[in-house]
N, C-alpha and C. Protein backbone atom coordinates (compact mmCIF):
# COMPACT_ATOMS: atom_id res chain seq x y z
N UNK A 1 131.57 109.49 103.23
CA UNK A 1 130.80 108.34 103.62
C UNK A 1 129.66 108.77 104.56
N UNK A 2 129.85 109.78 105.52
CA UNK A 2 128.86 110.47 106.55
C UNK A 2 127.62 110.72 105.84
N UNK A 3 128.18 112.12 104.48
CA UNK A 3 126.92 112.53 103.89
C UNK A 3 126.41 111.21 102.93
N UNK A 4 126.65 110.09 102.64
CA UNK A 4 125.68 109.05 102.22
C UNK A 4 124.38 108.71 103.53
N UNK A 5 125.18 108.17 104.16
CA UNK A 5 124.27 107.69 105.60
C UNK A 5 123.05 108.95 105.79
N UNK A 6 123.53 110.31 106.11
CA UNK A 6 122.78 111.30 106.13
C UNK A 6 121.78 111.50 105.15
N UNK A 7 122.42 110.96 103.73
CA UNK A 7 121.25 111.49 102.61
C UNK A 7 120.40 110.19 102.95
N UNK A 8 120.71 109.31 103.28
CA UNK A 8 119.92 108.05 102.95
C UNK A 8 118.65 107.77 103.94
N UNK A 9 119.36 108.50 105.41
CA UNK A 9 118.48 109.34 106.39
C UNK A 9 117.49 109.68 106.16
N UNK A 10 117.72 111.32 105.40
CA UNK A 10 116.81 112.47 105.35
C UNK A 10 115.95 111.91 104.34
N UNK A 11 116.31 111.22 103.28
CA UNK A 11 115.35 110.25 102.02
C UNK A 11 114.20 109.47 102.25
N UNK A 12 114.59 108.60 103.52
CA UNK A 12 113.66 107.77 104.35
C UNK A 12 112.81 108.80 105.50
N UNK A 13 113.21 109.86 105.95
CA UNK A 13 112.46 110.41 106.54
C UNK A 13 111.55 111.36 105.48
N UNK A 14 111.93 111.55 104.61
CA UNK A 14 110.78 112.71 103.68
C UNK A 14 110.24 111.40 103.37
N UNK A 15 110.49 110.39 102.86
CA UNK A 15 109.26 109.59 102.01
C UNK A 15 108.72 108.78 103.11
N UNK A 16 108.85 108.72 104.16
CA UNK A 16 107.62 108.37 105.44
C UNK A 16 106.68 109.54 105.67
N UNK A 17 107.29 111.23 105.58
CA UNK A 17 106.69 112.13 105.99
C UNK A 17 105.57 112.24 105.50
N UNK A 18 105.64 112.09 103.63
CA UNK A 18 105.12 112.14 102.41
C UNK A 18 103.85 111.50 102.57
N UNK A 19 104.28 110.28 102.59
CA UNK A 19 103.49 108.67 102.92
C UNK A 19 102.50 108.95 103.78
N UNK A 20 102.80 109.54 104.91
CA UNK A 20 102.07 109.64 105.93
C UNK A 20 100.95 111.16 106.07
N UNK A 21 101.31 112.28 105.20
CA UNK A 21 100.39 112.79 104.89
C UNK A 21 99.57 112.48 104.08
N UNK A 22 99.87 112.03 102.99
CA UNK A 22 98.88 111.34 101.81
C UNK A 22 98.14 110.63 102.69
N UNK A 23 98.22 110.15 103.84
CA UNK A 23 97.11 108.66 104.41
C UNK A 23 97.49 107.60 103.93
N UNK A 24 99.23 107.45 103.87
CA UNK A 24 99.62 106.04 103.72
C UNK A 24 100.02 105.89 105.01
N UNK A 25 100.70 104.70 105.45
CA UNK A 25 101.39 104.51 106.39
C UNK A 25 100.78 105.22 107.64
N UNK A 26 99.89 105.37 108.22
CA UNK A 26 99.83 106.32 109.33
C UNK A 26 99.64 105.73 110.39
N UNK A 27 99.33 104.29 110.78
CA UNK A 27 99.69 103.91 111.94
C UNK A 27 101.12 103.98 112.91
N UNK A 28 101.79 103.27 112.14
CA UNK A 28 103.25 103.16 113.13
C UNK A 28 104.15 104.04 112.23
N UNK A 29 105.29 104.66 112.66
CA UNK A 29 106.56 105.78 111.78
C UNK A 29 107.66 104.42 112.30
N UNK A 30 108.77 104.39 110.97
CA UNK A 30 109.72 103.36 111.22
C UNK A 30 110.69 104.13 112.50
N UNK A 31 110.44 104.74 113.00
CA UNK A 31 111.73 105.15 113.43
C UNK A 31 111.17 106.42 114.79
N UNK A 32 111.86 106.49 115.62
CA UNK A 32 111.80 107.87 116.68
C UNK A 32 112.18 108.80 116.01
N UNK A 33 113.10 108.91 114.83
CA UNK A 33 113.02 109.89 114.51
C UNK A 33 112.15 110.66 113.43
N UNK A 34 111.06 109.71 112.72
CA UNK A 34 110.15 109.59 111.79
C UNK A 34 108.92 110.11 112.53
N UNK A 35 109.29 109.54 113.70
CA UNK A 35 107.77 109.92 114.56
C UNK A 35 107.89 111.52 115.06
N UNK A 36 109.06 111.76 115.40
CA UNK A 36 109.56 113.10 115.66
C UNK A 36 109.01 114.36 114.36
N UNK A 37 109.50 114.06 113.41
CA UNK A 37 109.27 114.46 112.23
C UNK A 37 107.76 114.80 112.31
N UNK A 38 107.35 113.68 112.09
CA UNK A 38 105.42 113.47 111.89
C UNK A 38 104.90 115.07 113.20
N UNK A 39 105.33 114.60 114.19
CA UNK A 39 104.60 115.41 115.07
C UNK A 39 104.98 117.08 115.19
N UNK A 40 106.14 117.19 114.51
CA UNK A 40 106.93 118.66 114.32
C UNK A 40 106.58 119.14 112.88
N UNK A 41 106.35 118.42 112.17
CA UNK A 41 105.81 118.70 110.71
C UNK A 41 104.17 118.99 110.92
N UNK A 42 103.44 118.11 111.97
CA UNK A 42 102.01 118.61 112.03
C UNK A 42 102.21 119.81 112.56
N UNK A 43 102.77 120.35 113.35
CA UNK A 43 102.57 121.38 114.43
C UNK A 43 103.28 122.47 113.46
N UNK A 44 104.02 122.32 112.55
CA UNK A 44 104.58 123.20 111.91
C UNK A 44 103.62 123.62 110.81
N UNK A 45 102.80 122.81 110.07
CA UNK A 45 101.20 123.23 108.90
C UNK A 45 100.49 123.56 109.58
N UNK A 46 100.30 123.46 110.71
CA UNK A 46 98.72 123.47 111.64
C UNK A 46 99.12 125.32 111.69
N UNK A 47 100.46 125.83 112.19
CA UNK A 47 100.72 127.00 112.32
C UNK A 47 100.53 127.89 111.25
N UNK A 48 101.43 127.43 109.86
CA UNK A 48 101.43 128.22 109.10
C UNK A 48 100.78 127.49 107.69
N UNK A 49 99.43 126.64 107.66
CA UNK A 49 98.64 126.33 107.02
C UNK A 49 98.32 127.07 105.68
N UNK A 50 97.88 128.31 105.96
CA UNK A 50 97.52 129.24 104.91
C UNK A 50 98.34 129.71 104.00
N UNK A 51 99.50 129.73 104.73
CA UNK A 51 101.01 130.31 103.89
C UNK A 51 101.55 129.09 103.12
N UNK A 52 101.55 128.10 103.26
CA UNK A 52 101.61 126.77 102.56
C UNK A 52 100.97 126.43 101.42
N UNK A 53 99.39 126.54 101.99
CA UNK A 53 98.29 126.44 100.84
C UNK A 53 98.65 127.47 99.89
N UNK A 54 98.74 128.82 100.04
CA UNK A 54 99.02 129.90 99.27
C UNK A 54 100.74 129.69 98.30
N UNK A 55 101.31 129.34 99.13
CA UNK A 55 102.47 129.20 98.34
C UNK A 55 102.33 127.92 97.22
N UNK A 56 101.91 126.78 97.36
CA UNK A 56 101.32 125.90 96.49
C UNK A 56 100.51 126.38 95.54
N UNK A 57 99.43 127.26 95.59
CA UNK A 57 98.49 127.65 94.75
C UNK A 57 99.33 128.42 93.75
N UNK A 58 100.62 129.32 94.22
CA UNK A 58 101.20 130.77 93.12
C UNK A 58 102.38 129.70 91.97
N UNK A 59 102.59 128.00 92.61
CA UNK A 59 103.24 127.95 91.56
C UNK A 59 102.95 127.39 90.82
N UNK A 60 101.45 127.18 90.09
CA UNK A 60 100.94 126.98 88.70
C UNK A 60 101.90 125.46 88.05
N UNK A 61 101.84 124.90 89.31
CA UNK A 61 102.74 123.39 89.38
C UNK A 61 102.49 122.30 88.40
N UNK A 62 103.17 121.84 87.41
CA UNK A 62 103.44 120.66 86.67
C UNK A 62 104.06 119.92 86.94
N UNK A 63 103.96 118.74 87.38
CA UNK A 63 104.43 117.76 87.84
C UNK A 63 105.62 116.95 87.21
N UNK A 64 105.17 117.40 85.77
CA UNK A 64 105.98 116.67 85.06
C UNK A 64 106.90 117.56 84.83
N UNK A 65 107.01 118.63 84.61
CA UNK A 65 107.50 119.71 84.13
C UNK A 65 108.07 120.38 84.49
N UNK A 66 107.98 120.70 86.22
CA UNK A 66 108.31 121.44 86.72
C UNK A 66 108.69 121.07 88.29
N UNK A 67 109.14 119.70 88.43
CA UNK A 67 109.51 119.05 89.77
C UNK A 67 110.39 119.59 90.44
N UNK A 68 111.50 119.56 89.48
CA UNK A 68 112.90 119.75 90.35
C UNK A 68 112.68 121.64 90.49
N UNK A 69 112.50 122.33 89.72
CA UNK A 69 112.85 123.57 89.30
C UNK A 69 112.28 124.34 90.33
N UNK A 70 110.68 123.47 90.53
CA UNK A 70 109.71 124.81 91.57
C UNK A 70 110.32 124.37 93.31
N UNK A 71 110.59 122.76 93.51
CA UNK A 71 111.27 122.77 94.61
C UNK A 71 112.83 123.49 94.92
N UNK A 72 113.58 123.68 94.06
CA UNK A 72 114.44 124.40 94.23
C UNK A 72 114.57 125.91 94.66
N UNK A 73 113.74 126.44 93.82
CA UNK A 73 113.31 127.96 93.79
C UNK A 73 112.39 127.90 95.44
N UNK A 74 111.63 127.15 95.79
CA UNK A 74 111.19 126.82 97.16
C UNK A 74 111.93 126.65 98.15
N UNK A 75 112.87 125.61 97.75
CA UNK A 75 113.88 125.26 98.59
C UNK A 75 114.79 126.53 99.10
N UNK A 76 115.41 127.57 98.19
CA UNK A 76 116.12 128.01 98.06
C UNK A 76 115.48 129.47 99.00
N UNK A 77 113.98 130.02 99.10
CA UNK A 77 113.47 130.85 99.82
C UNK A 77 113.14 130.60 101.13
N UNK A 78 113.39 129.21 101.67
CA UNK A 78 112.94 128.92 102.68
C UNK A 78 114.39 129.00 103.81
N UNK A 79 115.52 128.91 102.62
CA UNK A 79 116.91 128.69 103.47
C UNK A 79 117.89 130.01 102.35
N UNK A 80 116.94 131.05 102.20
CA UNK A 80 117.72 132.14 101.44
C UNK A 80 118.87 132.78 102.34
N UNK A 81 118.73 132.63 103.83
CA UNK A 81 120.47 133.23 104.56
C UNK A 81 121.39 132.53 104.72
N UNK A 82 121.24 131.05 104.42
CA UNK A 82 121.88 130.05 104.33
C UNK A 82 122.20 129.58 105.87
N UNK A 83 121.19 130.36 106.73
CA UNK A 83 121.44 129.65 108.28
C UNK A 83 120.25 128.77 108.68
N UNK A 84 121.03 127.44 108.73
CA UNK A 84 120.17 126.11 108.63
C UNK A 84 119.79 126.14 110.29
N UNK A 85 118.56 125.99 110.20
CA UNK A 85 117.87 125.27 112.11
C UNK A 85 116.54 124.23 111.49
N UNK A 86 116.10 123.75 112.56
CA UNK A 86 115.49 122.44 112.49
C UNK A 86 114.42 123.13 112.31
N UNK A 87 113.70 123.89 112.34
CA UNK A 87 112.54 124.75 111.99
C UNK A 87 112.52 125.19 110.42
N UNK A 88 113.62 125.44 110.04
CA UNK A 88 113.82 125.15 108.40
C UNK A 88 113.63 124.20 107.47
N UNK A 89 114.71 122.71 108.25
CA UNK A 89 114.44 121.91 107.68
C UNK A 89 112.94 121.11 107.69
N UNK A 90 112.71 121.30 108.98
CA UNK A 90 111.08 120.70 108.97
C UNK A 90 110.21 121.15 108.03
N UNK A 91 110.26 122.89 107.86
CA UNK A 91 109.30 123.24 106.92
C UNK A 91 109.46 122.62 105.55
N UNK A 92 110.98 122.52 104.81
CA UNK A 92 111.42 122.07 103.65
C UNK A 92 110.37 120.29 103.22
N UNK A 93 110.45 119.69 104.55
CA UNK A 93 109.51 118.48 104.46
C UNK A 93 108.08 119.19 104.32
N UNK A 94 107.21 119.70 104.78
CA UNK A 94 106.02 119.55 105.26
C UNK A 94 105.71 120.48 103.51
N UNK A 95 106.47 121.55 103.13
CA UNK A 95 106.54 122.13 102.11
C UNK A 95 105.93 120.63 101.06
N UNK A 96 107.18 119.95 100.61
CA UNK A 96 107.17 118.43 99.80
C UNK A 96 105.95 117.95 100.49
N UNK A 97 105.28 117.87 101.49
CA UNK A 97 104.24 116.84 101.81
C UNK A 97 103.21 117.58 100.86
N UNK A 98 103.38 119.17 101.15
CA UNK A 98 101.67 119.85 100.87
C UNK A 98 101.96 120.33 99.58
N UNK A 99 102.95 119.89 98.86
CA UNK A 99 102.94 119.89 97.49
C UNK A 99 102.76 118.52 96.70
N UNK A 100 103.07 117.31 97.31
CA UNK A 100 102.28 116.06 97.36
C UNK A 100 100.95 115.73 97.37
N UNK A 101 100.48 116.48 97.97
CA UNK A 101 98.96 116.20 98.37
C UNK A 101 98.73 117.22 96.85
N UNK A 102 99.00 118.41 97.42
CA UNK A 102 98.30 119.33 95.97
C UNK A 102 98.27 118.48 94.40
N UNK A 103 99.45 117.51 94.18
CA UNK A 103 99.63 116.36 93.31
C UNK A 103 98.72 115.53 93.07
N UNK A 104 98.16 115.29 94.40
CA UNK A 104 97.44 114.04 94.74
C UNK A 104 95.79 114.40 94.34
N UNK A 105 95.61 115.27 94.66
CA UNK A 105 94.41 116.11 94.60
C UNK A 105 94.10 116.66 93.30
N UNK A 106 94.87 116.85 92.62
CA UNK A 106 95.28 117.43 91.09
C UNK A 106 95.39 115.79 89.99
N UNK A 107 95.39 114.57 90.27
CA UNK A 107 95.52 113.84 89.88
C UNK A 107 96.71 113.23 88.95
């Protein structure tokens, strides 16, 4: 029952994160912990910007085609020792934001 609440959590916090890079939603974040997010996710692209952009550019991304497969293989290099910290998971969001936008931008 925990990991429902938790997924239902982390769901609402990536699709505010999302939202809010695209230039939706960017006045108010539902939540302290949304707003938390927002400001640890900026500070986390602002750092490693280039490595983001670059990692977006090498995976020759289809949207339709290739959703689940290239986030996984992403997912899976970002948390390859399997030792989870909040600096991980943040990137795992900001990763999904700047592969959103690359979406967005790509039409």
């Amino acid at each position: 029952m925990a990991y429902t609440s938790h997924g239902k959590i982390a769901r609402e916090l990536g699709e505010d994160y999302v939202r809010y890079k695209l230039g939706f939603d960017t006045d108010t974040s539902p939540s302290v912990y949304a707003e938390t997010l927002r400001r640890a996710g900026d500070q986390v692209e602002d750092r490693y910007s280039l490595a983001l952009q670059w990692m977006v550019s090498q995976l020759n991304y289809d949207p339709l085609l290739d959703a689940e497969r290239s986030l996984r293989v992403i997912f899976d290099a970002i948390c390859e020792n399997e030792e989870s910290s909040w600096g991980r998971i943040v990137m795992v969001y900001v990763f999904a934001a700047r592969l959103a936008k690359y979406c967005q931008t790509q039409g």
